[in-house]
C-alpha atoms as a PDB file:
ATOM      1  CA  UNK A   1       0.000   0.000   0.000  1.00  0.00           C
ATOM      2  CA  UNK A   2       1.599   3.190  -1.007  1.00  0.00           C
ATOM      3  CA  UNK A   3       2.635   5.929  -3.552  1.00  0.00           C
ATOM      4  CA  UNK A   4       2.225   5.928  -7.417  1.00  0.00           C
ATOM      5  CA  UNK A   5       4.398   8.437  -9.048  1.00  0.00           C
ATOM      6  CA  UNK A   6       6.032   9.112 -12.093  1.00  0.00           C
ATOM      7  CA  UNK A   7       9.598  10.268 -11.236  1.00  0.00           C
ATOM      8  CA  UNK A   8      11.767  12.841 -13.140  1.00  0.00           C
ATOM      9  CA  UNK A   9      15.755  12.279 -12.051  1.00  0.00           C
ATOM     10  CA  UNK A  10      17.773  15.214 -12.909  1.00  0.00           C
ATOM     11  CA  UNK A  11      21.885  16.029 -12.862  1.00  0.00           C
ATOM     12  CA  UNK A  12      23.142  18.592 -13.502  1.00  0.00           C
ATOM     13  CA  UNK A  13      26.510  18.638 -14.995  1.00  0.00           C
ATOM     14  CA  UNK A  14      27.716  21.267 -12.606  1.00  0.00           C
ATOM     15  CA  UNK A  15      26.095  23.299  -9.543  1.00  0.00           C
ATOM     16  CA  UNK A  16      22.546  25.073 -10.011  1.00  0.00           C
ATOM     17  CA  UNK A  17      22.903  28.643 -10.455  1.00  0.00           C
ATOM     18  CA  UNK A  18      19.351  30.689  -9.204  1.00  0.00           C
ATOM     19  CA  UNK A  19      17.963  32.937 -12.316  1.00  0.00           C
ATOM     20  CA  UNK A  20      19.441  30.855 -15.057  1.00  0.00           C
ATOM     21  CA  UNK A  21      20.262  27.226 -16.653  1.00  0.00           C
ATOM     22  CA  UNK A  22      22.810  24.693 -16.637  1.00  0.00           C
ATOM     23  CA  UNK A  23      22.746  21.442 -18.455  1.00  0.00           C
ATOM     24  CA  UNK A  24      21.848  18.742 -17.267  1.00  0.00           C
ATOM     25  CA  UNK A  25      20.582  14.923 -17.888  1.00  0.00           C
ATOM     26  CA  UNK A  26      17.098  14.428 -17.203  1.00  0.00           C
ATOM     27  CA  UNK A  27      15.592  10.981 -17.249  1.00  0.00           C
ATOM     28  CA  UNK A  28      11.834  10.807 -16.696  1.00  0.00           C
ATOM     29  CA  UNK A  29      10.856   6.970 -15.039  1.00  0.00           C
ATOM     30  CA  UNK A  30       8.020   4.692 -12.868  1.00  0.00           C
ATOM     31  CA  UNK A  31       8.299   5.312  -9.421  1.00  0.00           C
ATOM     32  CA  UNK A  32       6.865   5.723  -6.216  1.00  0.00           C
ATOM     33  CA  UNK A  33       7.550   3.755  -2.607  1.00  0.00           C
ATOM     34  CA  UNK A  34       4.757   1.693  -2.962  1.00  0.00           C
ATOM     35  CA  UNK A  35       4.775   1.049  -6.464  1.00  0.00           C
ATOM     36  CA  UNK A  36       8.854   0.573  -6.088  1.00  0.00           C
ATOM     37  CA  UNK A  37       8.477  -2.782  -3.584  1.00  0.00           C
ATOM     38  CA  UNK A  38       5.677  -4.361  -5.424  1.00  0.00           C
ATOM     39  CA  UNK A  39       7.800  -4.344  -8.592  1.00  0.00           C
ATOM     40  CA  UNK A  40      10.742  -5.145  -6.484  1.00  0.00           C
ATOM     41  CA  UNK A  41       8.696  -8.283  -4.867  1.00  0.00           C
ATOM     42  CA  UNK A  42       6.815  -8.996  -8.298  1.00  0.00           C
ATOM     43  CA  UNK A  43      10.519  -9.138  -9.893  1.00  0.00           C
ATOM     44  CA  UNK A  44      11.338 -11.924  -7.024  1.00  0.00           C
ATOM     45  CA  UNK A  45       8.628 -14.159  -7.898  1.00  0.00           C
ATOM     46  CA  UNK A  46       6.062 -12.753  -5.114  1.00  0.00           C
ATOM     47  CA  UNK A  47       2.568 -12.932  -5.730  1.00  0.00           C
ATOM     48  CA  UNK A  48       2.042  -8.969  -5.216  1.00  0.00           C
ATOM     49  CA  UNK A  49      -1.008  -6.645  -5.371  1.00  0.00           C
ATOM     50  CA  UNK A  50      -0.395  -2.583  -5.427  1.00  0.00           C
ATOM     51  CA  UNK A  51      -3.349  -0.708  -3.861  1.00  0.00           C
ATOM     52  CA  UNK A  52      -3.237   3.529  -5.078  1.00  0.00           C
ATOM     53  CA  UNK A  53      -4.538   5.515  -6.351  1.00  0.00           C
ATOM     54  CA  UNK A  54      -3.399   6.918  -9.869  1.00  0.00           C
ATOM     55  CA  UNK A  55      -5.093  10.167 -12.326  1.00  0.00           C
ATOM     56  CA  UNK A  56      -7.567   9.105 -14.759  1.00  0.00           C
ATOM     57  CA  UNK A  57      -5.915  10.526 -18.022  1.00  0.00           C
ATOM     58  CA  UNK A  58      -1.781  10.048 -17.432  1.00  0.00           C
ATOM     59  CA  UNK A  59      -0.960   7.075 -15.392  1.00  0.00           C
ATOM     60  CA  UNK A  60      -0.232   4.533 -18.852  1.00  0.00           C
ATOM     61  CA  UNK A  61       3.230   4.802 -18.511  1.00  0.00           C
ATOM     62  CA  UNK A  62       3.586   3.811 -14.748  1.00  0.00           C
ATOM     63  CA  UNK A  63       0.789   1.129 -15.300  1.00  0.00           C
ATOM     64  CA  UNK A  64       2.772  -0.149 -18.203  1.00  0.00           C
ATOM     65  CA  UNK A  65       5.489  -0.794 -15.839  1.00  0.00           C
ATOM     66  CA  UNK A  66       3.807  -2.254 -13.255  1.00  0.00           C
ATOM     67  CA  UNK A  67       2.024  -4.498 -15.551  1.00  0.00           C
ATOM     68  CA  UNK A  68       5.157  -5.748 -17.293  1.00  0.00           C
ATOM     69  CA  UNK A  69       6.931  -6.822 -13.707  1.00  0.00           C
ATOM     70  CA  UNK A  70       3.755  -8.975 -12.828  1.00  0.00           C
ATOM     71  CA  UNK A  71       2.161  -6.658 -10.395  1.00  0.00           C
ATOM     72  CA  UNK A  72      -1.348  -7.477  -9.910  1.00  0.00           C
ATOM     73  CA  UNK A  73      -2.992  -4.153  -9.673  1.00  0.00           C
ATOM     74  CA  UNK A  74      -5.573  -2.387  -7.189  1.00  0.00           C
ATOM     75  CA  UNK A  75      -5.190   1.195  -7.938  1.00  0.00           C
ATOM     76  CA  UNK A  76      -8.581   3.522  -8.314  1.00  0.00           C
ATOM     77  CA  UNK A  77      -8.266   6.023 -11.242  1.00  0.00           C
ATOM     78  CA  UNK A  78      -9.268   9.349  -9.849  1.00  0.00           C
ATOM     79  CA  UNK A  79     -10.798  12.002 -12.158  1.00  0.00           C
ATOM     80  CA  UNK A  80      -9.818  15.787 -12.352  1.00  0.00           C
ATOM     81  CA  UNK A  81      -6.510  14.362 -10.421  1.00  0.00           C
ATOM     82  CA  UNK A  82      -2.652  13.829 -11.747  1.00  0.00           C
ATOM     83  CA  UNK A  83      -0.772  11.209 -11.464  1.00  0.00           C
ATOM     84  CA  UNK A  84       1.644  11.861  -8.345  1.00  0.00           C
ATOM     85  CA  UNK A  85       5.569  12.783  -9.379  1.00  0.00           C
ATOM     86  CA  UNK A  86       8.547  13.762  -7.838  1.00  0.00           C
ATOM     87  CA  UNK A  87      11.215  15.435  -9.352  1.00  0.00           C
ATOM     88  CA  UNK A  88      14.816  14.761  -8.181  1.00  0.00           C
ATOM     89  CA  UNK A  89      18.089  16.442  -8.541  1.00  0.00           C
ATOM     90  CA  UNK A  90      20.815  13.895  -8.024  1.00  0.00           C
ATOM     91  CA  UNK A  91      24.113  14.851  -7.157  1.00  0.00           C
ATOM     92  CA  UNK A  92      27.454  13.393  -8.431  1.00  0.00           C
ATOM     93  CA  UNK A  93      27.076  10.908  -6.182  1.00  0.00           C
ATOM     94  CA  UNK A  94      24.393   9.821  -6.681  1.00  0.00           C
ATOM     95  CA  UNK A  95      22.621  10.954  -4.025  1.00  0.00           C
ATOM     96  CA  UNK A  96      19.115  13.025  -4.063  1.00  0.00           C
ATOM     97  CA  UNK A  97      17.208  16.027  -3.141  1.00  0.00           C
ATOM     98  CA  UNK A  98      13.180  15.992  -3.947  1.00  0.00           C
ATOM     99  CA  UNK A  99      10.537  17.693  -4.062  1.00  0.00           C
ATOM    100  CA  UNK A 100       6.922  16.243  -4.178  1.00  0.00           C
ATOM    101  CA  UNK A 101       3.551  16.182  -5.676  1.00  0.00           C
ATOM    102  CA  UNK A 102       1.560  13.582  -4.327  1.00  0.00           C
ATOM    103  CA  UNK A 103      -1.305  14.098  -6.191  1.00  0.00           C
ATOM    104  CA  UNK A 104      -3.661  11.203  -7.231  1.00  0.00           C
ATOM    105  CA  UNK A 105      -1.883   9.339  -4.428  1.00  0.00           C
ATOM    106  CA  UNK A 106      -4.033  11.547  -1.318  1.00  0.00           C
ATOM    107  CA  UNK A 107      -6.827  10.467  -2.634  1.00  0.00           C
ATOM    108  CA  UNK A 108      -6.713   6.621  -1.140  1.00  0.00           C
ATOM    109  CA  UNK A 109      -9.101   5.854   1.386  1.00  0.00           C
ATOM    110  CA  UNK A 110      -9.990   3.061   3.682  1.00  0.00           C
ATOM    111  CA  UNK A 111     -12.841   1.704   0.827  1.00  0.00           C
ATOM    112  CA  UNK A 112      -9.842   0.680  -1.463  1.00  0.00           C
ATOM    113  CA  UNK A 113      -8.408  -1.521   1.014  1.00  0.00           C
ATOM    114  CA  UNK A 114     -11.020  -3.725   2.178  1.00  0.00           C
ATOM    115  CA  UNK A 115     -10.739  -6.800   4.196  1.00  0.00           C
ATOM    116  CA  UNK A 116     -11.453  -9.033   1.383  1.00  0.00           C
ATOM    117  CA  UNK A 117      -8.037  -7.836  -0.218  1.00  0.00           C
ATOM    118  CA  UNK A 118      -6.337  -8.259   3.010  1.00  0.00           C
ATOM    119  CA  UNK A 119      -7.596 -11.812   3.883  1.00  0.00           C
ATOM    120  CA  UNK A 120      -6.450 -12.893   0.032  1.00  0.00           C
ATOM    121  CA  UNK A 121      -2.616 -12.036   0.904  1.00  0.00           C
ATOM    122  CA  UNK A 122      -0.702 -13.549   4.092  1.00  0.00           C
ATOM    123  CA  UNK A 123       1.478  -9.830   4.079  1.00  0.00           C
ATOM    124  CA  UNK A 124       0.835  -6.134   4.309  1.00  0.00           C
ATOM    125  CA  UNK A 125       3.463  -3.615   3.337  1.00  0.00           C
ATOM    126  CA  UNK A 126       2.635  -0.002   3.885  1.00  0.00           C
ATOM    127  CA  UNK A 127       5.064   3.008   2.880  1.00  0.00           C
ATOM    128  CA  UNK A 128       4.768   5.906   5.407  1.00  0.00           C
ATOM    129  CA  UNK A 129       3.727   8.231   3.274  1.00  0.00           C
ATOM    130  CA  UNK A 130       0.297   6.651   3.611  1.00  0.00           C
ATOM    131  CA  UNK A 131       0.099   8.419   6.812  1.00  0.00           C
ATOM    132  CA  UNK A 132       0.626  11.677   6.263  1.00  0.00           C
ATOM    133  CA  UNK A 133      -2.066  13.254   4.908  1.00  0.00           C
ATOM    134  CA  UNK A 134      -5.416  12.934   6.644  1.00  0.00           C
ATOM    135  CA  UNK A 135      -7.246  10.797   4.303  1.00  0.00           C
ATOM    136  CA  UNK A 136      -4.743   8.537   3.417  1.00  0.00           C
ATOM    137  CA  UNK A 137      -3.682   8.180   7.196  1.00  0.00           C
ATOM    138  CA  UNK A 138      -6.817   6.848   7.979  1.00  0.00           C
ATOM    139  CA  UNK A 139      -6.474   4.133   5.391  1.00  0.00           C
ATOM    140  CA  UNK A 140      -3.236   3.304   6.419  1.00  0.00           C
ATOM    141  CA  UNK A 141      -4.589   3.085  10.257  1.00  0.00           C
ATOM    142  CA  UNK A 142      -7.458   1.056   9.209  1.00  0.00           C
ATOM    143  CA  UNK A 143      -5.111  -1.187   6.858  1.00  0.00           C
ATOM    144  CA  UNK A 144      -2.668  -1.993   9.762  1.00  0.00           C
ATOM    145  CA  UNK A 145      -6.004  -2.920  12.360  1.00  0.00           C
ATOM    146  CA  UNK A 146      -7.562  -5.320   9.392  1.00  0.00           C
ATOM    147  CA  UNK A 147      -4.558  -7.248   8.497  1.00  0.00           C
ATOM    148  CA  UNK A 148      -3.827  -7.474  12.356  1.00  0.00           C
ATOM    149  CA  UNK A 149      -7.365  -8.633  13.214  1.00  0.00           C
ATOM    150  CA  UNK A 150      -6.881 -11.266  10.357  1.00  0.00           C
ATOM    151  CA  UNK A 151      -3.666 -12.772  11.203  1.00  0.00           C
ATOM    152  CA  UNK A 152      -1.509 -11.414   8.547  1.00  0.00           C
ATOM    153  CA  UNK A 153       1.858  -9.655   9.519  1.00  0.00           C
ATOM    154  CA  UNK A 154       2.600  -5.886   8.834  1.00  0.00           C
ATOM    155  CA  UNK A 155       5.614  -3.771   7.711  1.00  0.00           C
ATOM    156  CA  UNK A 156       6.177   0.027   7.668  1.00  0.00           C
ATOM    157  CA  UNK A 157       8.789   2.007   6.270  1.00  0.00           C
ATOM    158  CA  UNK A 158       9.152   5.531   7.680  1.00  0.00           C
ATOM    159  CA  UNK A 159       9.849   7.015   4.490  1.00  0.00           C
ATOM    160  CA  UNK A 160      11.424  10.270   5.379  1.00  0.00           C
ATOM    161  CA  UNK A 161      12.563  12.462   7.941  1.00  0.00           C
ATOM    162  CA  UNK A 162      11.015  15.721   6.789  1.00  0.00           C
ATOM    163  CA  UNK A 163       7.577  14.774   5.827  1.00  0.00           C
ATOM    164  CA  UNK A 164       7.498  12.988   9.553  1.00  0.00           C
ATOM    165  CA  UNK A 165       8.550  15.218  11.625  1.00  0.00           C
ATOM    166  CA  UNK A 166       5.816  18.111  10.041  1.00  0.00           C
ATOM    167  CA  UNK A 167       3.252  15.542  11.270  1.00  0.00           C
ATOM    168  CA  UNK A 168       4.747  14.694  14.295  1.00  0.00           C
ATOM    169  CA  UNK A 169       6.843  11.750  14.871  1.00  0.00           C
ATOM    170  CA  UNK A 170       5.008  10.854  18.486  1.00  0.00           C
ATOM    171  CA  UNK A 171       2.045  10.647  17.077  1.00  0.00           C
ATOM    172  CA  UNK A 172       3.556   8.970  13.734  1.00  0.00           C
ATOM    173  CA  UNK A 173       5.337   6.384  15.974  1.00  0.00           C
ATOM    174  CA  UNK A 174       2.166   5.467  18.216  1.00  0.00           C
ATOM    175  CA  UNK A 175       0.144   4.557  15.003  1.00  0.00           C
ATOM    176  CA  UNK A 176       2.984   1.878  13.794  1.00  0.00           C
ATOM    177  CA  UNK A 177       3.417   0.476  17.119  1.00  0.00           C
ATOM    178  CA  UNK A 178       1.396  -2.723  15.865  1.00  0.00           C
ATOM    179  CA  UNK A 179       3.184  -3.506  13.421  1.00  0.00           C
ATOM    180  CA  UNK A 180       5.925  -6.632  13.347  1.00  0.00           C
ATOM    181  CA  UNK A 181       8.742  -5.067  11.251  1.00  0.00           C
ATOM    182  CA  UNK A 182       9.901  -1.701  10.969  1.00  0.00           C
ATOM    183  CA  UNK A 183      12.123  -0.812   8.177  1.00  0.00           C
ATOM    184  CA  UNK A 184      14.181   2.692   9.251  1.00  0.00           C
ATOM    185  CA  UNK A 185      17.122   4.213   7.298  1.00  0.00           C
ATOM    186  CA  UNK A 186      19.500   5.347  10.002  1.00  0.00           C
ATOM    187  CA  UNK A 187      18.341   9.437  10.191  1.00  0.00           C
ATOM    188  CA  UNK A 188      14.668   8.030  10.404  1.00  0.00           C
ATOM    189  CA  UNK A 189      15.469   5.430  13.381  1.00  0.00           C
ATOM    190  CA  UNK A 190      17.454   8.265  15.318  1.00  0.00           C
ATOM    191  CA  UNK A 191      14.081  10.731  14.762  1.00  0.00           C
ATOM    192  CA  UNK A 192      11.348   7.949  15.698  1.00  0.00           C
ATOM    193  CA  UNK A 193      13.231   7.047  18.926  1.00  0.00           C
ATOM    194  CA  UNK A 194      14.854  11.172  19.950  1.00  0.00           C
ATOM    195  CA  UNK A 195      18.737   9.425  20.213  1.00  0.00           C
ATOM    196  CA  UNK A 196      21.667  10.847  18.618  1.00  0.00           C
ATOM    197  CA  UNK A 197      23.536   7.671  18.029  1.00  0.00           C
ATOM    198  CA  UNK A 198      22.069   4.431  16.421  1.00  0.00           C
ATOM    199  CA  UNK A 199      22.986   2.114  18.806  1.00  0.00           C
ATOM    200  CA  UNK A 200      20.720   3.580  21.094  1.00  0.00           C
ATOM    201  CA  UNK A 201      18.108   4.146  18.453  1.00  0.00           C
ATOM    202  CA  UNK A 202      18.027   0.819  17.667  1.00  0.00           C
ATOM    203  CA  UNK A 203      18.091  -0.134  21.035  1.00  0.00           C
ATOM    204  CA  UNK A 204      14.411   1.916  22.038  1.00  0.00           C
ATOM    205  CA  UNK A 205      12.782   0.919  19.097  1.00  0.00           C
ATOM    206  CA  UNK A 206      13.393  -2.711  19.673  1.00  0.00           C
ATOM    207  CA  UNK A 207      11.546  -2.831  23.045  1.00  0.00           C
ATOM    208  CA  UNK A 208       8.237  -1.347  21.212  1.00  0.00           C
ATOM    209  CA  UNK A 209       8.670  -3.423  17.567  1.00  0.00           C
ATOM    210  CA  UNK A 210       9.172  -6.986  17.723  1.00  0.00           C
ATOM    211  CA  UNK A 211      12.061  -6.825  14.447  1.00  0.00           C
ATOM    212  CA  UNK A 212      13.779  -3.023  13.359  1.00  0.00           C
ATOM    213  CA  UNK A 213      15.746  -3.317  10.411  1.00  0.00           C
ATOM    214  CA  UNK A 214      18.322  -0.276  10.001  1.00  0.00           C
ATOM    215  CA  UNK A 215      19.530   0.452   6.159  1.00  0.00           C
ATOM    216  CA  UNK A 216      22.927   2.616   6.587  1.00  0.00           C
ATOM    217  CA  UNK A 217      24.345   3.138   2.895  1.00  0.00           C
ATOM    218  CA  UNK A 218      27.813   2.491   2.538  1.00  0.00           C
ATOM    219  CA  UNK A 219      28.116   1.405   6.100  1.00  0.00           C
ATOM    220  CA  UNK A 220      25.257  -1.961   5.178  1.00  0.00           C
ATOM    221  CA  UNK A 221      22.430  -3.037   7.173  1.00  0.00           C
ATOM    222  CA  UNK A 222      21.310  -3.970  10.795  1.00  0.00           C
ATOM    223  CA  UNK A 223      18.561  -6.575  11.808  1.00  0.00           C
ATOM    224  CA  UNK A 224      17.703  -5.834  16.033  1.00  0.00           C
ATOM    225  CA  UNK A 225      14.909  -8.011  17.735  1.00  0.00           C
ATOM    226  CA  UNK A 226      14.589  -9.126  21.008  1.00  0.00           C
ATOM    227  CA  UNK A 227      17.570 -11.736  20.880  1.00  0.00           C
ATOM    228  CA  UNK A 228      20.202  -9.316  19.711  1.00  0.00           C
ATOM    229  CA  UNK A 229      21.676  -7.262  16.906  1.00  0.00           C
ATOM    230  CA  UNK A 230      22.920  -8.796  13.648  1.00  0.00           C
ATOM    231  CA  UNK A 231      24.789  -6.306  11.136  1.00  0.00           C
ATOM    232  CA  UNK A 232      25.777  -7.096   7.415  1.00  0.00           C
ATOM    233  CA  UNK A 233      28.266  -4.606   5.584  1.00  0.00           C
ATOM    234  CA  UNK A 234      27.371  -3.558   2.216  1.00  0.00           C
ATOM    235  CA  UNK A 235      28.391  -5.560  -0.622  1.00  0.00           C
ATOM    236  CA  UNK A 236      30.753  -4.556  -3.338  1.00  0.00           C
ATOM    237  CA  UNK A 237      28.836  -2.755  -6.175  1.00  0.00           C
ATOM    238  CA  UNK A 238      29.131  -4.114  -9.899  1.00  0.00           C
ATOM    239  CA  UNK A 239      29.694  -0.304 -11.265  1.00  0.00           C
ATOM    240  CA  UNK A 240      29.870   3.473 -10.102  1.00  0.00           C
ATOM    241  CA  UNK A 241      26.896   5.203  -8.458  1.00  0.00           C
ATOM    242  CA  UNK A 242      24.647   6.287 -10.663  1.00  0.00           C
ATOM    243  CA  UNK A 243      21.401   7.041  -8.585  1.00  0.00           C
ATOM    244  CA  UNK A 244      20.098   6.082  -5.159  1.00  0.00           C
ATOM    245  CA  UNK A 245      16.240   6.966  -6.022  1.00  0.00           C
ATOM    246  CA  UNK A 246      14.447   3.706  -4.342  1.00  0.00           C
ATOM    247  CA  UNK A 247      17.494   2.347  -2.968  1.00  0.00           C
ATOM    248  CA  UNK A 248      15.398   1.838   0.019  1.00  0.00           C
ATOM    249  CA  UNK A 249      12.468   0.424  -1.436  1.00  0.00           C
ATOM    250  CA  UNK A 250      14.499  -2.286  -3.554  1.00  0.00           C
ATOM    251  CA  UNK A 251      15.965  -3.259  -0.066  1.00  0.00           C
ATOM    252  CA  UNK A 252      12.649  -3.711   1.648  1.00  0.00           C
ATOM    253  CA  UNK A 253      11.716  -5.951  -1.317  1.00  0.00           C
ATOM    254  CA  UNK A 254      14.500  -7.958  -1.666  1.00  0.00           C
ATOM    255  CA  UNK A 255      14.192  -8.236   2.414  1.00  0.00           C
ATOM    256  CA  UNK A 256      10.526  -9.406   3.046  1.00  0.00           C
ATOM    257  CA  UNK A 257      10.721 -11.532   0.027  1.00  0.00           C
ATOM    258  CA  UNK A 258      13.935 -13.464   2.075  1.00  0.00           C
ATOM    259  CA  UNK A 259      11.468 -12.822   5.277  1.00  0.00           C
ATOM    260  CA  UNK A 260       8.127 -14.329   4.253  1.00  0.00           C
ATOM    261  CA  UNK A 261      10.752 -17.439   3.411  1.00  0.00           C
ATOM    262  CA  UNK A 262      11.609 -17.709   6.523  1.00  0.00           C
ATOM    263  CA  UNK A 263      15.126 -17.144   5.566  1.00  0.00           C
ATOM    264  CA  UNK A 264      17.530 -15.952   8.587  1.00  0.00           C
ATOM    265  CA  UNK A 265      18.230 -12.308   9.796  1.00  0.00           C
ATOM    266  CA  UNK A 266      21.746 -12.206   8.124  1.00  0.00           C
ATOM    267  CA  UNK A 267      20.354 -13.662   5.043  1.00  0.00           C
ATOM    268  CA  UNK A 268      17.410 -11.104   5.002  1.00  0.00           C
ATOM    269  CA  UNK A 269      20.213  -8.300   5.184  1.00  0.00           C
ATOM    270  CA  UNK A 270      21.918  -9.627   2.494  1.00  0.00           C
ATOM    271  CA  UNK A 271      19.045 -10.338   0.331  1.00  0.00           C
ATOM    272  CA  UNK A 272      18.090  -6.804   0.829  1.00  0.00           C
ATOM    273  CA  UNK A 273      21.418  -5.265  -0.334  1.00  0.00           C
ATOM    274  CA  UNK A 274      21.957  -7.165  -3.194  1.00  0.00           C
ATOM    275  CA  UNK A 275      18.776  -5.642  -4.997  1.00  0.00           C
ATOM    276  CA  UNK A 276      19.937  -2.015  -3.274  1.00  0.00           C
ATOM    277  CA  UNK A 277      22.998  -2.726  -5.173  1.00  0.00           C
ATOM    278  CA  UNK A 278      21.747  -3.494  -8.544  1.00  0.00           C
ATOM    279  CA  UNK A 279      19.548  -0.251  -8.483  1.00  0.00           C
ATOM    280  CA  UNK A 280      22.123   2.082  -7.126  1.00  0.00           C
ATOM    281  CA  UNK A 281      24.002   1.176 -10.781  1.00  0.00           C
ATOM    282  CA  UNK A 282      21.050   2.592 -13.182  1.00  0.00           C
ATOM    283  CA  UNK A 283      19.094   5.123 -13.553  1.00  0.00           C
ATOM    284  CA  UNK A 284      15.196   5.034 -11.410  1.00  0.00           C
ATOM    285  CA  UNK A 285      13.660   3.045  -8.953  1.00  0.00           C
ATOM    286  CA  UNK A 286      12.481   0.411 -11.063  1.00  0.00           C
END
């Protein structure tokens, strides 16, 4: 459950100067952190379903690409409404700045997530973005209690710091608390739990969520539950950075697909690094 979004990745080839241009490359690509782990889990051989929300007269291209990676597809066209996009400026090293239009995406509600759709799946993934905007927020809420009440297991990933902290992270935090994994980057576990360091972090979130799994870029991945901490470093890349949009997400795929296996913690790391790594190399999410 999560975002739809048609991304446009920009680099310049040399700092942005205010009032005028510089050149720059400028690929336009799928996206979006929900849409990102279904394709990421539908890629992996995981029976997937995507609920959205997309606009009624420009989503064909994202479809297209969900289609073609074997996502099965819930998403509600919504008229007068855009598809939602992001526009990123990546840096030389491949890291990014973004700025957001959610769009189609706030117009989810708890109707397009029924309990039928949760009792046909044994998982539910939900990207925090879900949760903050009102409407949406209540969909995610209700999502969470529904697959609880039925058995299934839950995952949330934060998202990002920014967006987070404007709707406050106590309150952010006390809505997740039900769910069995919790997939942080580092800056997002040290906001949720008010440390400084990520030992400590780690440490308070552990006694509230049963599993927290840290991402930490160059320096790998942690796994914390209740019977200690398992870290994995990050693996050698096949090529130069190119761009780290959905880094994240391709980790949480490649990570609850090794989960829902039962695979163990230091495998689920792993798992979730090597499909970080192979996106990291190309340009998009997808």
């Amino acid at each position: 459950m999560g975002d739809v979004n048609l991304d446009v990745l920009v680099r310049p080839r040399r700092p942005i100067e205010h009032g005028t241009d510089v050149p720059a490359e400028i690929r336009q690509r799928p996206g979006g952190a929900g849409a990102n782990v279904a394709v990421g889990l539908a890629r992996l051989g995981m029976s997937t379903t995507l609920v959205g929300c997309v606009g009624a007269s420009d989503a064909s291209a994202v479809i297209e690409a969900l289609h073609a990676a074997g996502v099965q597809l819930s998403l509600r066209s919504v008229g007068q409404a855009r598809t939602g996009a992001i526009v990123a400026i990546v840096g030389a090293d491949g890291e990014r700045s973004m700025a957001s239009d959610r769009g189609a995406n706030c117009a989810l509600r708890e109707s397009d997530i029924g309990e039928e759709l949760i009792a046909g799946h044994r998982h539910l993934h939900v990207s925090g973005y879900s949760f903050f905007d009102r409407g949406t927020g209540s969909a995610a809420r209700t999502a969470i209690g529904r697959a609880r009440a039925l058995g299934r297991t839950v995952s949330v990933d934060p998202a990002s710091v920014a967006p987070m902290r404007a709707y406050g992270v106590a309150k952010f935090r006390a809505e997740i608390t039900p769910v069995d994994l919790l997939l942080p980057n580092s800056d997002e576990a040290m906001l949720l739990s008010g440390s400084t360091e990520i030992e400590a972090a780690v440490s308070d979130l552990v006694r509230t969520f049963p599993v927290v799994v840290v991402t930490r870029g160059a320096s790998g991945a942690l796994w914390a539950d209740r019977g200690g901490v398992h870290q994995r470093p990050a693996p050698v890349l096949a090529g130069p950075v190119v761009d780290t949009t959905g880094a994240g997400d391709a980790f949480t795929a490649g990570l609850l697909a090794a989960w829902l296996a039962g695979r163990a913690p230091t495998d689920c790391l792993d798992a979730g690094q090597r499909r970080a790594a192979e996106v990291v190399t190309r340009w998009g999410a997808q």
